[in-house]
Protein backbone atom coordinates (compact mmCIF):
# COMPACT_ATOMS: atom_id res chain seq x y z
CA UNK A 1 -24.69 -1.56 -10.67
CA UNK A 2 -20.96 -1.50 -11.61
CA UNK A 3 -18.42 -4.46 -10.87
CA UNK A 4 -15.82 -2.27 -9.03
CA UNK A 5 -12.28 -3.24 -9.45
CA UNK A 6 -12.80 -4.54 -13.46
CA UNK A 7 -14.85 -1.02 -14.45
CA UNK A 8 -11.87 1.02 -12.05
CA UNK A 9 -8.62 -1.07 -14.01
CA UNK A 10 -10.55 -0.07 -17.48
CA UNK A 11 -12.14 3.93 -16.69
CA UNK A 12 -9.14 6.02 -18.69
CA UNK A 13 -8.23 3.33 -21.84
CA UNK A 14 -7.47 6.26 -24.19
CA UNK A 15 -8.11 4.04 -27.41
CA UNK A 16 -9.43 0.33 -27.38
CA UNK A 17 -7.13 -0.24 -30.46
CA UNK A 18 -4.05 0.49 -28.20
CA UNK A 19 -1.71 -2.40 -27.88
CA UNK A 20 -2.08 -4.03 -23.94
CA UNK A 21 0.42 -6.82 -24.11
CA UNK A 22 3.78 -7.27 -26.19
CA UNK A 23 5.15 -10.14 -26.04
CA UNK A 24 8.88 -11.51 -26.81
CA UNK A 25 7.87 -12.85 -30.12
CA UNK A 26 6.61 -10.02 -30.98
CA UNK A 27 3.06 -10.79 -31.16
CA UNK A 28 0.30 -8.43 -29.56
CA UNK A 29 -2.71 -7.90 -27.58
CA UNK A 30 -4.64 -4.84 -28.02
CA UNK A 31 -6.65 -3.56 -25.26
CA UNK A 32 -9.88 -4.34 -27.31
CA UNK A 33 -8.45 -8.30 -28.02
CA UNK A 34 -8.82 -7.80 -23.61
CA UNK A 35 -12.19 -6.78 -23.18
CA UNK A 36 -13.14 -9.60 -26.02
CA UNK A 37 -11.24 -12.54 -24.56
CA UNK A 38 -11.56 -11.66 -20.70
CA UNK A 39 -15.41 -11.67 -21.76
CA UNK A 40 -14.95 -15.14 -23.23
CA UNK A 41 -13.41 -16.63 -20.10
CA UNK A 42 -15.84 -14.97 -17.62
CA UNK A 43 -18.72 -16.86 -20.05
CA UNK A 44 -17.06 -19.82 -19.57
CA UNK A 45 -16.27 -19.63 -15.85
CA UNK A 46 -19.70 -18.16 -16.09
CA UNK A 47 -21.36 -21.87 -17.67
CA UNK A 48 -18.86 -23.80 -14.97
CA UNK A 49 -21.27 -22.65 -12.58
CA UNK A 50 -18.98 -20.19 -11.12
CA UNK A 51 -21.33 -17.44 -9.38
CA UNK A 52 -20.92 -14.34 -7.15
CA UNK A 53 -18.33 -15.05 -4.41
CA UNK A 54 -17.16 -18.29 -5.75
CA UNK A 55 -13.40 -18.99 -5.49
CA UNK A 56 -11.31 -19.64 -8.95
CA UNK A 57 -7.89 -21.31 -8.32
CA UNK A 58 -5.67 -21.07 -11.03
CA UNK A 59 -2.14 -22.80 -10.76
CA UNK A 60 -0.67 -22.05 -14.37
CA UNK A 61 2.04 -20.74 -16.02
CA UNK A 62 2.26 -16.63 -16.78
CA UNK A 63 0.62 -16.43 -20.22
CA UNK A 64 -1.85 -13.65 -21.87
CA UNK A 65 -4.70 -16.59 -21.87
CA UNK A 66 -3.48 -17.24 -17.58
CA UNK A 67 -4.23 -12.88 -17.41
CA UNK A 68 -7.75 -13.01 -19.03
CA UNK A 69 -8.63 -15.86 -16.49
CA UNK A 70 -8.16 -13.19 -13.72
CA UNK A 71 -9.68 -10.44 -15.22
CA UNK A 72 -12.43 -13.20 -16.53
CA UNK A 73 -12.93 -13.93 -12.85
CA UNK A 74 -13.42 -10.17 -11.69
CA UNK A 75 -15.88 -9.78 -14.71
CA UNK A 76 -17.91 -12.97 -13.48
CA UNK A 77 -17.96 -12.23 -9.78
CA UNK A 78 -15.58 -14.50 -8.90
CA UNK A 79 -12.86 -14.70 -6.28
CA UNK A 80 -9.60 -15.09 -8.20
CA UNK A 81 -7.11 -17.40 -5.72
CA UNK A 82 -3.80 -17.70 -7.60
CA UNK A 83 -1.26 -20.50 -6.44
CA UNK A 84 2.65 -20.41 -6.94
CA UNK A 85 3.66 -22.66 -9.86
CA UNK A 86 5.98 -24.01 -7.33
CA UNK A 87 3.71 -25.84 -5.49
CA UNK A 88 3.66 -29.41 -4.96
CA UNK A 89 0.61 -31.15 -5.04
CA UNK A 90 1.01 -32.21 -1.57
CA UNK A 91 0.81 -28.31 -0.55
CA UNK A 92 -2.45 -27.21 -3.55
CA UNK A 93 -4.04 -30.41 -1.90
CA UNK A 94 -4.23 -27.90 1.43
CA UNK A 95 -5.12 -24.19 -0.43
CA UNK A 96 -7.83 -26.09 -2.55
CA UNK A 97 -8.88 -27.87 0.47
CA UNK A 98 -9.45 -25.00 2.64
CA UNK A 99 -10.72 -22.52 -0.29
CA UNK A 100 -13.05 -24.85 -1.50
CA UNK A 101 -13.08 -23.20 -4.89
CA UNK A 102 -15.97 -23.77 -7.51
CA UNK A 103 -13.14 -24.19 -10.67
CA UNK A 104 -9.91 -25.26 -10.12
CA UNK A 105 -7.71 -24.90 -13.51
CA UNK A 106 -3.95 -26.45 -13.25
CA UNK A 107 -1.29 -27.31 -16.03
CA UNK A 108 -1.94 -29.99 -18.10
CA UNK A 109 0.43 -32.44 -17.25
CA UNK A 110 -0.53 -32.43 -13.59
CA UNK A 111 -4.59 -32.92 -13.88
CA UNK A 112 -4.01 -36.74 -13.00
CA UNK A 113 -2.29 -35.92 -9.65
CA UNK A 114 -4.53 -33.22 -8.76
CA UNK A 115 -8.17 -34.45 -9.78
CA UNK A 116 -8.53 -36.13 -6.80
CA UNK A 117 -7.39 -32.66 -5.04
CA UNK A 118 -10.34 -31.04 -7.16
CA UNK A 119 -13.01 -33.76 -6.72
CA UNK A 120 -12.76 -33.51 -3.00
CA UNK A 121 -13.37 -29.86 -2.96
CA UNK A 122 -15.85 -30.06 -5.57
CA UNK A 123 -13.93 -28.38 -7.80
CA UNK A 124 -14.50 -28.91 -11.44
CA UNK A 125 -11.29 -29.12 -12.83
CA UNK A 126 -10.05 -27.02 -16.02
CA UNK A 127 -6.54 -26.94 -17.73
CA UNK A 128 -4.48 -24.33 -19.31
CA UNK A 129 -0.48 -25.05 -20.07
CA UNK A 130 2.13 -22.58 -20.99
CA UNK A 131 1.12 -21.74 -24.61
CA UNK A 132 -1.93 -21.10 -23.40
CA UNK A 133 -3.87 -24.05 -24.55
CA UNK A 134 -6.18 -26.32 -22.75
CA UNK A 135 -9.95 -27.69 -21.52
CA UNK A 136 -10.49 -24.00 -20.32
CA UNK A 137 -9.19 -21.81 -23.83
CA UNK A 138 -11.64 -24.38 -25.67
CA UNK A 139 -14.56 -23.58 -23.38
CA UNK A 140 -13.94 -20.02 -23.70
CA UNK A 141 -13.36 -20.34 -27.45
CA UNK A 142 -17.03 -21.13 -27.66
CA UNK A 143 -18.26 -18.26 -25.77
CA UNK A 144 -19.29 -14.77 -27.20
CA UNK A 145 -17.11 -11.86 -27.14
CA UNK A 146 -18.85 -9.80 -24.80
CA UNK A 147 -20.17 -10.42 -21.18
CA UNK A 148 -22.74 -8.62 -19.30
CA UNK A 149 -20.33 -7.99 -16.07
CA UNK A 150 -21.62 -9.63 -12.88
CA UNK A 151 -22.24 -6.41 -9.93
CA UNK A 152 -19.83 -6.17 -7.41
CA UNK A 153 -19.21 -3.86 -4.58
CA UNK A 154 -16.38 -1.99 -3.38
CA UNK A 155 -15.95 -4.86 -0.39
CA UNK A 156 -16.78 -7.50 -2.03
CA UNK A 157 -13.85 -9.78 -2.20
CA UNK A 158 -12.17 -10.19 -5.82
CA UNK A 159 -8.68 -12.33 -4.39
CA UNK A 160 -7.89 -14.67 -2.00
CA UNK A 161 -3.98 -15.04 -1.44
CA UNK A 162 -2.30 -17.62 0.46
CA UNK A 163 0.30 -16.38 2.70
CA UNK A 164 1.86 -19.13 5.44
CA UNK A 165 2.65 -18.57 9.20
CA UNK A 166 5.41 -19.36 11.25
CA UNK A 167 3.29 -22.15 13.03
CA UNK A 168 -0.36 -23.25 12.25
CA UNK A 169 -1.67 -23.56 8.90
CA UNK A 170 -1.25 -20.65 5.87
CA UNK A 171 -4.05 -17.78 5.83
CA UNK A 172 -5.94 -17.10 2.93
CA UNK A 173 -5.94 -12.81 2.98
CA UNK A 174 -9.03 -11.86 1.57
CA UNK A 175 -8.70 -8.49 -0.67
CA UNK A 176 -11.70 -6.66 -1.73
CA UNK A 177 -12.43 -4.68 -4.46
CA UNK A 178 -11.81 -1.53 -3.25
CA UNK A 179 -8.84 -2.97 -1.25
CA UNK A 180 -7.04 -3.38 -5.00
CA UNK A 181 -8.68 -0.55 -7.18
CA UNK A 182 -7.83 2.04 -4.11
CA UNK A 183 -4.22 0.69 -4.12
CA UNK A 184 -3.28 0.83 -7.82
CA UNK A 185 -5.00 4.44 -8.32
CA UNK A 186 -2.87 5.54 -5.81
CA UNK A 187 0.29 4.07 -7.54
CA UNK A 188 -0.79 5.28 -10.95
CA UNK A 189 -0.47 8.73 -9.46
CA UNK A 190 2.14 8.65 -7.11
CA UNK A 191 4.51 6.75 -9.38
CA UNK A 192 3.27 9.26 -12.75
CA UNK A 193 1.86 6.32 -14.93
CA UNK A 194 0.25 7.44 -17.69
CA UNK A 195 -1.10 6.15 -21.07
CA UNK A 196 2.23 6.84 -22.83
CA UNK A 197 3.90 4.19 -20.12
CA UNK A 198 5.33 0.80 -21.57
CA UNK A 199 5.81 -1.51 -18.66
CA UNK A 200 8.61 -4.29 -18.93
CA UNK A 201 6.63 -6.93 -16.84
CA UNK A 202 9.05 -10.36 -16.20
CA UNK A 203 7.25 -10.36 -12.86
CA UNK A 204 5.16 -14.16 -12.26
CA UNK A 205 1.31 -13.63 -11.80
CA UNK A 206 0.67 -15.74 -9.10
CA UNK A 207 2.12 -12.83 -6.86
CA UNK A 208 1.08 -9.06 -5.54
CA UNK A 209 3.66 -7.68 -7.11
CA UNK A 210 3.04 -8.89 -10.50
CA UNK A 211 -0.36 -9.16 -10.56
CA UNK A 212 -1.64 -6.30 -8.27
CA UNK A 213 0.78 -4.01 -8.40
CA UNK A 214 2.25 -4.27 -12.00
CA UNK A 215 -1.09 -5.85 -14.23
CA UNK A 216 -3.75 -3.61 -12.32
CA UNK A 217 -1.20 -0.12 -12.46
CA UNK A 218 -0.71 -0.54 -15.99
CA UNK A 219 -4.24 -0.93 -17.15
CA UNK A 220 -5.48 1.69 -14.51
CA UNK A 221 -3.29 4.19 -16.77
CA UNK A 222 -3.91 3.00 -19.80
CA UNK A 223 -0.72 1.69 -20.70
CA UNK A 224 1.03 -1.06 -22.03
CA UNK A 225 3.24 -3.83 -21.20
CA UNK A 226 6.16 -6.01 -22.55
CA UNK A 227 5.04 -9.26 -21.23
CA UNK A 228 7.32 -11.84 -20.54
CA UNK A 229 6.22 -15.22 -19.23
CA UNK A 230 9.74 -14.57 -16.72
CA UNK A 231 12.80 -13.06 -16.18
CA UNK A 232 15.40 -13.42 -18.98
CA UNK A 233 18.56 -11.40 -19.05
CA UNK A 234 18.41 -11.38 -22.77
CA UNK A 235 14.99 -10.99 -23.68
CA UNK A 236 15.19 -7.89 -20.74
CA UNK A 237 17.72 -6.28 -22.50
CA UNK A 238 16.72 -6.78 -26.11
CA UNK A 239 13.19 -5.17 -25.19
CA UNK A 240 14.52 -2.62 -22.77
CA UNK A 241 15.07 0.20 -25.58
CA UNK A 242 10.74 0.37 -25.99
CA UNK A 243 10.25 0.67 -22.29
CA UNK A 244 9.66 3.43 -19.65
CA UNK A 245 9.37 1.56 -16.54
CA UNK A 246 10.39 -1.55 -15.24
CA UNK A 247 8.90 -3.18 -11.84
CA UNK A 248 10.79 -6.01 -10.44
CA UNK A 249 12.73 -7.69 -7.74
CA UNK A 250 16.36 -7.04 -6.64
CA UNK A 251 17.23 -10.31 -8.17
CA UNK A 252 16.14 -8.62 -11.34
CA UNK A 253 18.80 -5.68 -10.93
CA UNK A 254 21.67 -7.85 -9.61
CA UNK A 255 21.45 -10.01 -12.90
CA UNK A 256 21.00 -6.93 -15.12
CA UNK A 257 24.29 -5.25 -12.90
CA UNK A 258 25.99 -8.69 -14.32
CA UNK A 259 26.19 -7.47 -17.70
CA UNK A 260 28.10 -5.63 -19.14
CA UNK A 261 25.30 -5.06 -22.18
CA UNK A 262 23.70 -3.07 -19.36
CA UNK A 263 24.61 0.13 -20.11
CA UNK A 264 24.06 3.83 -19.28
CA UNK A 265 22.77 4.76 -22.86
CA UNK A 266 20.78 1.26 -23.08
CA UNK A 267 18.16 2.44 -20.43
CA UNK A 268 18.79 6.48 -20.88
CA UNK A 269 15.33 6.68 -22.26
CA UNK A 270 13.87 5.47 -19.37
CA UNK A 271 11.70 6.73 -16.18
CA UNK A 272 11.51 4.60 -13.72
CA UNK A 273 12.93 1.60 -12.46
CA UNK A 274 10.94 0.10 -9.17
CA UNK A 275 12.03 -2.83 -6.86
CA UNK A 276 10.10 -4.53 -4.29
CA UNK A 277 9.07 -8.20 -2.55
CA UNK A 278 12.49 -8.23 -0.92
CA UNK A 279 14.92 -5.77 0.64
CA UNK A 280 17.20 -4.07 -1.79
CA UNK A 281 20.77 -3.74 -0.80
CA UNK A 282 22.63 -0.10 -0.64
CA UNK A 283 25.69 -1.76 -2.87
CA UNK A 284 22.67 -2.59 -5.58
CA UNK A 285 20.90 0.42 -5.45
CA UNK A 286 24.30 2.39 -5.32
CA UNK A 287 26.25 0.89 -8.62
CA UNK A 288 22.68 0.60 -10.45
CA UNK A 289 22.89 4.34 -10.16
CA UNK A 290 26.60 4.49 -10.66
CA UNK A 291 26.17 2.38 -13.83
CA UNK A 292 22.70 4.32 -15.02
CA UNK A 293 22.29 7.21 -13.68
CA UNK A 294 18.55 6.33 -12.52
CA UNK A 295 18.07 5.58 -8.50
CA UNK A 296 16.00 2.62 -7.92
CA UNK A 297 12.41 3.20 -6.26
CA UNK A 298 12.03 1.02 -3.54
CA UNK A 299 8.84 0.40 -2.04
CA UNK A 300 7.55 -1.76 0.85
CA UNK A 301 3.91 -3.75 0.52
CA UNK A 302 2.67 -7.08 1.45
CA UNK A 303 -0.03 -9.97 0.50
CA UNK A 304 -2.07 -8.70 2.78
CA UNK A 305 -2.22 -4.39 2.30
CA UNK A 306 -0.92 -4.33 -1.23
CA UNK A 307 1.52 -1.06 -0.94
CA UNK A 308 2.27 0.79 2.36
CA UNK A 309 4.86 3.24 1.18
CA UNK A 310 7.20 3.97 -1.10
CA UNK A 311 10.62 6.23 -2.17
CA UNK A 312 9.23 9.58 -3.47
CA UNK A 313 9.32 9.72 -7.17
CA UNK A 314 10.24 13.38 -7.25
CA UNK A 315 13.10 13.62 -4.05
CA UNK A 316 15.86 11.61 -2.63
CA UNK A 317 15.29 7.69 -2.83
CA UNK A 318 17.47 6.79 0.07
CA UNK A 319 19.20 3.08 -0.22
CA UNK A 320 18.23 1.11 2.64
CA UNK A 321 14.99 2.62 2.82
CA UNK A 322 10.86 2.05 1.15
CA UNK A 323 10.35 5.83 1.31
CA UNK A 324 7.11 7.53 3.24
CA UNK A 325 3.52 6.01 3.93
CA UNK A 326 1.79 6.13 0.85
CA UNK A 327 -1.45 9.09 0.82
CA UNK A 328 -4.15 7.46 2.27
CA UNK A 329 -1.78 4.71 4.66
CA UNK A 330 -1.18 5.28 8.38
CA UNK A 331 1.78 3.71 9.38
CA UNK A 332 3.76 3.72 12.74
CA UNK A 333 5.95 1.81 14.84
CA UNK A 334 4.84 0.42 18.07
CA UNK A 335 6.93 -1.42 20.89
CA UNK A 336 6.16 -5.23 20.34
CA UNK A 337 5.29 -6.11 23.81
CA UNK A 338 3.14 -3.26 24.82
CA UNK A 339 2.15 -1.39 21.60
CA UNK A 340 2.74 2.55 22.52
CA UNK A 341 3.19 4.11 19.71
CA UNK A 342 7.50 4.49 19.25
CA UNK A 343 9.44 7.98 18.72
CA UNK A 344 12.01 8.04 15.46
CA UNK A 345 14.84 6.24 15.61
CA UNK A 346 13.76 3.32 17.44
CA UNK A 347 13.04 0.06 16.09
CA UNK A 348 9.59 -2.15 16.93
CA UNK A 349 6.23 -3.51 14.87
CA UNK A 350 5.21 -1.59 11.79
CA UNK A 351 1.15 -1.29 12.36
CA UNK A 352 -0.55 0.04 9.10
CA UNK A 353 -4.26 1.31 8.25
CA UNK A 354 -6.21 2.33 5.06
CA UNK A 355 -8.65 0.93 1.87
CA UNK A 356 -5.22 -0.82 1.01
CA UNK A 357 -5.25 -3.12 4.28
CA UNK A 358 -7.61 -7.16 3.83
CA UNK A 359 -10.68 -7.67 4.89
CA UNK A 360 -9.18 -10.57 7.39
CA UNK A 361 -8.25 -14.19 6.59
CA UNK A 362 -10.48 -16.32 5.10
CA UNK A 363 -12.22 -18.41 7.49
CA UNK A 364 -10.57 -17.54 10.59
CA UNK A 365 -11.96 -14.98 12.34
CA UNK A 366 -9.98 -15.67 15.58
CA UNK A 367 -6.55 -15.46 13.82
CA UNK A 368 -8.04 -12.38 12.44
CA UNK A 369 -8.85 -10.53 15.27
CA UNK A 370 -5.45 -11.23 16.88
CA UNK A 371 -3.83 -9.19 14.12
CA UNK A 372 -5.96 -6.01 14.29
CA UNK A 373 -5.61 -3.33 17.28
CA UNK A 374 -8.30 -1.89 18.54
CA UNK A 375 -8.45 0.99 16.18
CA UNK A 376 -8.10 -0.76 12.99
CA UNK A 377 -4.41 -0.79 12.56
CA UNK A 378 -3.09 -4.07 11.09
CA UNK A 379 -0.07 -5.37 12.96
CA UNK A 380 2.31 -6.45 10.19
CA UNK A 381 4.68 -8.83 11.74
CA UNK A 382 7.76 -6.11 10.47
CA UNK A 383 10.31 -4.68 12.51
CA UNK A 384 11.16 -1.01 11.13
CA UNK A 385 12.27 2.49 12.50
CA UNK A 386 10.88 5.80 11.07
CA UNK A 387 14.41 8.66 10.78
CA UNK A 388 14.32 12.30 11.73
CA UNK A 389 12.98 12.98 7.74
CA UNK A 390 10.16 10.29 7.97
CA UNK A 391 11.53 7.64 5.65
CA UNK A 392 10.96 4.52 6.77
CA UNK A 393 13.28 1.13 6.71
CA UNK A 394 12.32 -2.10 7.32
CA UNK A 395 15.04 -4.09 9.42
CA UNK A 396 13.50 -7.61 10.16
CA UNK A 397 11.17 -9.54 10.14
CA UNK A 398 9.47 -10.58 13.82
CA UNK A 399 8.40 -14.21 12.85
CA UNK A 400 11.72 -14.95 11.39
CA UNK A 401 10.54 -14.88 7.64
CA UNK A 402 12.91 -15.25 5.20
CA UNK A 403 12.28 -13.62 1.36
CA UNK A 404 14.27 -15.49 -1.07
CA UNK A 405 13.85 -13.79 -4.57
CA UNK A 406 10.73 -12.22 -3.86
CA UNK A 407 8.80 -15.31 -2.12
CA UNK A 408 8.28 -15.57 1.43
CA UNK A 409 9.76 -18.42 3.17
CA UNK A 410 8.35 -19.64 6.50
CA UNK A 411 11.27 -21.96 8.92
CA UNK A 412 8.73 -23.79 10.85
CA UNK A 413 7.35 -24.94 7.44
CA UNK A 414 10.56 -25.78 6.29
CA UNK A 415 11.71 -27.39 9.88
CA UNK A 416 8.55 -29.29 10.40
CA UNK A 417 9.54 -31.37 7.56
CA UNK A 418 13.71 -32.02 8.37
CA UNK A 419 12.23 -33.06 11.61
CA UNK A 420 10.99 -35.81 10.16
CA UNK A 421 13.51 -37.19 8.41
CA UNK A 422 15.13 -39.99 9.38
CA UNK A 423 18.56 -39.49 11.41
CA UNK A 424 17.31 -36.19 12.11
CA UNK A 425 17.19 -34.39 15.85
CA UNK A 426 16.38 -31.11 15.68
CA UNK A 427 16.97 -28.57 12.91
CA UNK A 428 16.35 -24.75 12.68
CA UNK A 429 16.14 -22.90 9.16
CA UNK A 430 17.31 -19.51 8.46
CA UNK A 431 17.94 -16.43 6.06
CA UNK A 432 21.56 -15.47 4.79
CA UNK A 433 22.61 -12.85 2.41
CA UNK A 434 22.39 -14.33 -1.40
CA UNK A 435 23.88 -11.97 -3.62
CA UNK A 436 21.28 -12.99 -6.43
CA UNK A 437 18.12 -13.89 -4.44
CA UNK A 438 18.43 -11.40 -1.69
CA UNK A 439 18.11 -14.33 1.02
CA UNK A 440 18.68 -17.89 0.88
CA UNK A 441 17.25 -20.68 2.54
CA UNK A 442 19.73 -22.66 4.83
CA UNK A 443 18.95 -25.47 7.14
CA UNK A 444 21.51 -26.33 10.27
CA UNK A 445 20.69 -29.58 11.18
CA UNK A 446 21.58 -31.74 14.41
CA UNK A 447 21.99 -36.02 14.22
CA UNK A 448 20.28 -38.86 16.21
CA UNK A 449 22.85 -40.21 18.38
CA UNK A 450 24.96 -42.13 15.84
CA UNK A 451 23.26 -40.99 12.70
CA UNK A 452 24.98 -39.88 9.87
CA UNK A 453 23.49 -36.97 7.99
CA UNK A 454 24.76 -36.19 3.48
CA UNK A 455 22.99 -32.41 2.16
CA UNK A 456 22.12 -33.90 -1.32
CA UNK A 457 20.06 -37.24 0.85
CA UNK A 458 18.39 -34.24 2.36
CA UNK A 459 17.37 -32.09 -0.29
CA UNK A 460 16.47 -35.08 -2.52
CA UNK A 461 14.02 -35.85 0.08
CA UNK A 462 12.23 -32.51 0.46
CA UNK A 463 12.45 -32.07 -3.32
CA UNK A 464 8.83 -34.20 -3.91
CA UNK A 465 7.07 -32.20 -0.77
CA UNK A 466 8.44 -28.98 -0.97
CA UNK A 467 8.30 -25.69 -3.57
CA UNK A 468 12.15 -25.37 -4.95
CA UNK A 469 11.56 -21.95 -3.71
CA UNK A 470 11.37 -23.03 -0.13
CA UNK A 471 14.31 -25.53 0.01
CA UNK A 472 17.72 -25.01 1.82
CA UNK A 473 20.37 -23.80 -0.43
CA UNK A 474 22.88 -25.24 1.99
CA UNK A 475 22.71 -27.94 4.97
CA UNK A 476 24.98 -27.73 7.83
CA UNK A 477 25.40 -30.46 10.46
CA UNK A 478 26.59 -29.71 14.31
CA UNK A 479 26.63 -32.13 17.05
CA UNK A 480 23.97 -29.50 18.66
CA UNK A 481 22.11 -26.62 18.03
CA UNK A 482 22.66 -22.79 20.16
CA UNK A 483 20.22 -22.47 22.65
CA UNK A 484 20.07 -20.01 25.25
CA UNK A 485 18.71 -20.31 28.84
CA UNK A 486 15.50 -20.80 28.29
CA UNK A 487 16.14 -23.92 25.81
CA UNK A 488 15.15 -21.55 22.85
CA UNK A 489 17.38 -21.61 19.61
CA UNK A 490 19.69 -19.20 18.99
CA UNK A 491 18.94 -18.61 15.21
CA UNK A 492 20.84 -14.76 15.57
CA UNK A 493 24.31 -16.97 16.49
CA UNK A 494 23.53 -19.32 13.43
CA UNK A 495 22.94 -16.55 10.87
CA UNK A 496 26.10 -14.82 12.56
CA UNK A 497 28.17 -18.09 12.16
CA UNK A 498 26.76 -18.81 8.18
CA UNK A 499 26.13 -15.12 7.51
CA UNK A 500 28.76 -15.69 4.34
CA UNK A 501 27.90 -18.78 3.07
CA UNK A 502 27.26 -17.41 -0.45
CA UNK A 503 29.85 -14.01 -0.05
C-alpha cells in the first residue's frame, strides 16, 4: 500500500542526482540528499513514538533540515501542523493545546517557555534553530538513510492548519492527502511546470502558499528551487538570472518595483511570475508589466481548499482579478442571506467544491457543518462577482479579515485584547491600503471617561501577547466610535476616514 501525497510529490523525479534545493550560499541539496534525509527524520519521528495519524507541530525557522521534517512527517504517517514563527507562546500554548500533537519541535531558545506548553499536551519536545541544528537533526543523524514509508490513503489527513475566526477560538482545517496531491498536480499542469523549472522560493513554510503550493508544485514536476530562508531584495535579485518562476506575495513585487536593479533584461529569461495570499493591486500588476514585460499571475486559494482559481497562463491575466475556477473546482457566487445561486455581475459569498476543499475542522464537527451547504459546497467567507467572460474578483472579505503581507488578520482577535487594556472603552480594528504589505493593521480606539490613551503604551503592551504580524500599524483615539442604529460599529466610515493613512 502506497503513502499517497509523499509517493504523488516524488512519481516524475527525472534523475535522483538532480539538484532540489539551492541555497544563497550556494550550497545544494540534490533530490537523492531528500529521499536520504527526509528518511532520517521520519526514523526519528518514527522512534519518538510518532504513529499513523499523530500530529507533528513544528514552530521553526525556514531551513532545508525544517523541509525534511514535513516531508519526514508524510513518510511516517504523521499529521504535519506547522505554526507561524510569529507566534507568541501565549497563542502555541492554544494550537498545541487543542492539537494535542505527539512531537512538538520549537527553536532552541524558546524550549524553556514552551516545555510546559509540550508537557501538558504530552508532547515530547524536539528542537531545531535556524542553521538547522538541534535535539531533532541529532536524532535523525543516528537514523538510517532509508525508511520503509508508513501506508496512507488518499483521505487520510497529512496537515492540520490553524486558521482563526472572527469570534470563537481558531480552527484547525484538516487537509488530506488527496486534498494536497490533487491540488499541486493540477498546478503543475495548469501553470506548465516541468523538470527544467527553477523556482525562486523566499516564501515562509509555515504557510499554504509556501509550503503547499510552492514546495509540493516543484517536486511534483521535478524541479528545483532557489531556497531562501525569506525575502531579501538582494539575494532576489542576485539569484534571479538562474530562475524561471517566481511564486510570491505582492509585497514581494512592490519591493522588487523599488529598485531600480529590477530591470527588463534582468528577468527576460523568465516564465512566470505568480502572486497570491493577498490581493494584488492594478497599479502593481500594471508597472510590473510596464517595467518587465511579463503580467503577473494572480491566483486566489485559501488554508482551507488550497487553490480555487487562477489567471490563465496562456490568455489575458486581467489586474484586479484571480482568473477562472481551476479544472476540477466549482465555484459560484451565492446571495449571503439566502444562498440562490447569483447571475454575473453581482457581488455575494464565493461557495467552492472539489478534492482541493478540507475534510472539516479538527474537532468541531458543529462549526463544520455550518460551513458546508447541502451539496458539498464550502462557503468561503469571500465576497466576489463572476464578469460577462467568467473571471472572477474577489472584493471583500465577509468577516472583516484583514491580509497584511500574506497573513490573515482576524479584528476580534486583535480587539479582544485593546479591550482589555487599561483606559480602554471600546476599540474596533481594521484593514487600510499599505503600499508594501497590501493591508495594514490599524486600531481606532475610544477612552474611559478621563483616560488618557499614547500608541507606543499600546503597542508595547500587545507586543508580549501578540504575533508582530497581527499588531496595529497605527492607533487612533476618538472620543467615540461610529455606530449606526442598531448600536453596531461602523468599521466602512472608519476605513473611509483612515483609508490613507500610509498613501
Amino acid at each position: 500500500m502506497s503513502n499517497h501525497l509523499f509517493d504523488a510529490l516524488t512519481a516524475f523525479i527525472p534523475d535522483r542526482d538532480k539538484t532540489f534545493l539551492e541555497l544563497a550560499s550556494g550550497a545544494t541539496l540534490s533530490y537523492r540528499d531528500m529521499f536520504a534525509r527526509s528518511a532520517q527524520y521520519a526514523g526519528a519521528l518514527h522512534k519518538l513514538g510518532v504513529k499513523a495519524g499523530d500530529r507533528v507541530a513544528v514552530q521553526v525557522d525556514k531551513t532545508p533540515e525544517a523541509l525534511m521534517v514535513y516531508l519526514g512527517t508524510i513518510r511516517a504517517g504523521g499529521v504535519f501542523l506547522p505554526l507561524n514563527t510569529a507566534y507568541t507562546p501565549n497563542e502555541i500554548a492554544y494550537f498545541v493545546g487543542d492539537a494535542e500533537p505527539a512531537v512538538f519541535v520549537c527553536d532552541p531558545a524558546r524550549a524553556d517557555a514552551l516545555a510546559g506548553t509540550a508537557q501538558k499536551a504530552g508532547a515530547r519536545l524536539q528542537t531545531l534553530d535556524a542553521d538547522g541544528e538541534g535535539s531533532l537533526r541529532q536524532l535523525a543523524d543516528e537514523m538510517p538513510t532509508d525508511f520503509d514509508n508508513r501506508p496512507r490513503q488518499d483521505d487520510d489527513l497529512a496537515a492540520i492548519l490553524y486558521t482563526s475566526g472572527t469570534t470563537g477560538r481558531s480552527k484547525g482545517a484538516m487537509l488530506s492527502h488527496d486534498n494536497l496531491a490533487s491540488n499541486s498536480a493540477t498546478m503543475v499542469k495548469v501553470w506548465r511546470f516541468t523538470e527544467d523549472d527553477v523556482l525562486l522560493h523566499a516564501l515562509p513554510i509555515f504557510h499554504t502558499h509556501g509550503l503547499f503550493v510552492a514546495t509540493n508544485c516543484l517536486m511534483m514536476a521535478g524541479g528545483s528551487m532557489q531556497f531562501l530562508p525569506k525575502f531579501d531584495l538582494d539575494q532576489v535579485l542576485a539569484m534571479l538570472p538562474k530562475a524561471t518562476a517566481m511564486m510570491g506575495v505582492p509585497t514581494f513585487y512592490s519591493r522588487l518595483l523599488g529598485s531600480d536593479r529590477f530591470t527588463k533584461d534582468l528577468v527576460g529569461h523568465m516564465r512566470v511570475f505568480i502572486s497570491g495570499s493577498a490581493p494584488l493591486s492594478a497599479e502593481v500588476h500594471k508597472e510590473f508589466s510596464a517595467r518587465t514585460g511579463h503580467a503577473i499571475l494572480e491566483r486566489y486559494g485559501m488554508t482551507e481548499t488550497n487553490m480555487n482559481t487562477s489567471n490563465p497562463y496562456d490568455g489575458e491575466r486581467r489586474p484586479g482579478t484571480v482568473g477562472f475556477p481551476l479544472p476540477g473546482v466549482g465555484l459560484r457566487i451565492v446571495d449571503q442571506k439566502t444562498g440562490r445561486e447569483l447571475p454575473a455581475g453581482d457581488v455575494g459569498i464565493i461557495e467552492v467544491k472539489g478534492p482541493n476543499v478540507f475534510q472539516g475542522y479538527w474537532r468541531m464537527p458543529e462549526k463544520t457543518a455550518q460551513e458546508f451547504r447541502a451539496d458539498g459546497y464550502f462557503i468561503t467567507g469571500d465576497m466576489g462577482r463572476l464578469d460577462e467572460d467568467g473571471y472572477v474578483s474577489i472584493v471583500g472579505r465577509s468577516k472583516d479579515l484583514i491580509i497584511s503581507g500574506g497573513f490573515n488578520v482576524y479584528p476580534a482577535e486583535v480587539e479582544a485584547l485593546l479591550d482589555e487594556l487599561p483606559g480602554v472603552a471600546e476599540s474596533a480594528v481594521i484593514g487600510v491600503p499599505h503600499p508594501d504589505f497590501g493591508e495594514a493593521v490599524v486600531a481606532v480606539l475610544a477612552p474611559r471617561n478621563g483616560a488618557s490613551l499614547d500608541q507606543d503604551a499600546i503597542l508595547t503592551a500587545l507586543g508580549g501577547t501578540l504575533a508582530r504580524f497581527k499588531q496595529p500599524k497605527k492607533v487612533h483615539v476618538l472620543e467615540a466610535l461610529p455606530r449606526n442604529a442598531m448600536g453596531k460599529i461602523q468599521k466602512n466610515a472608519l476605513r473611509d476616514q483612515y483609508e490613507s493613512d500610509f498613501a
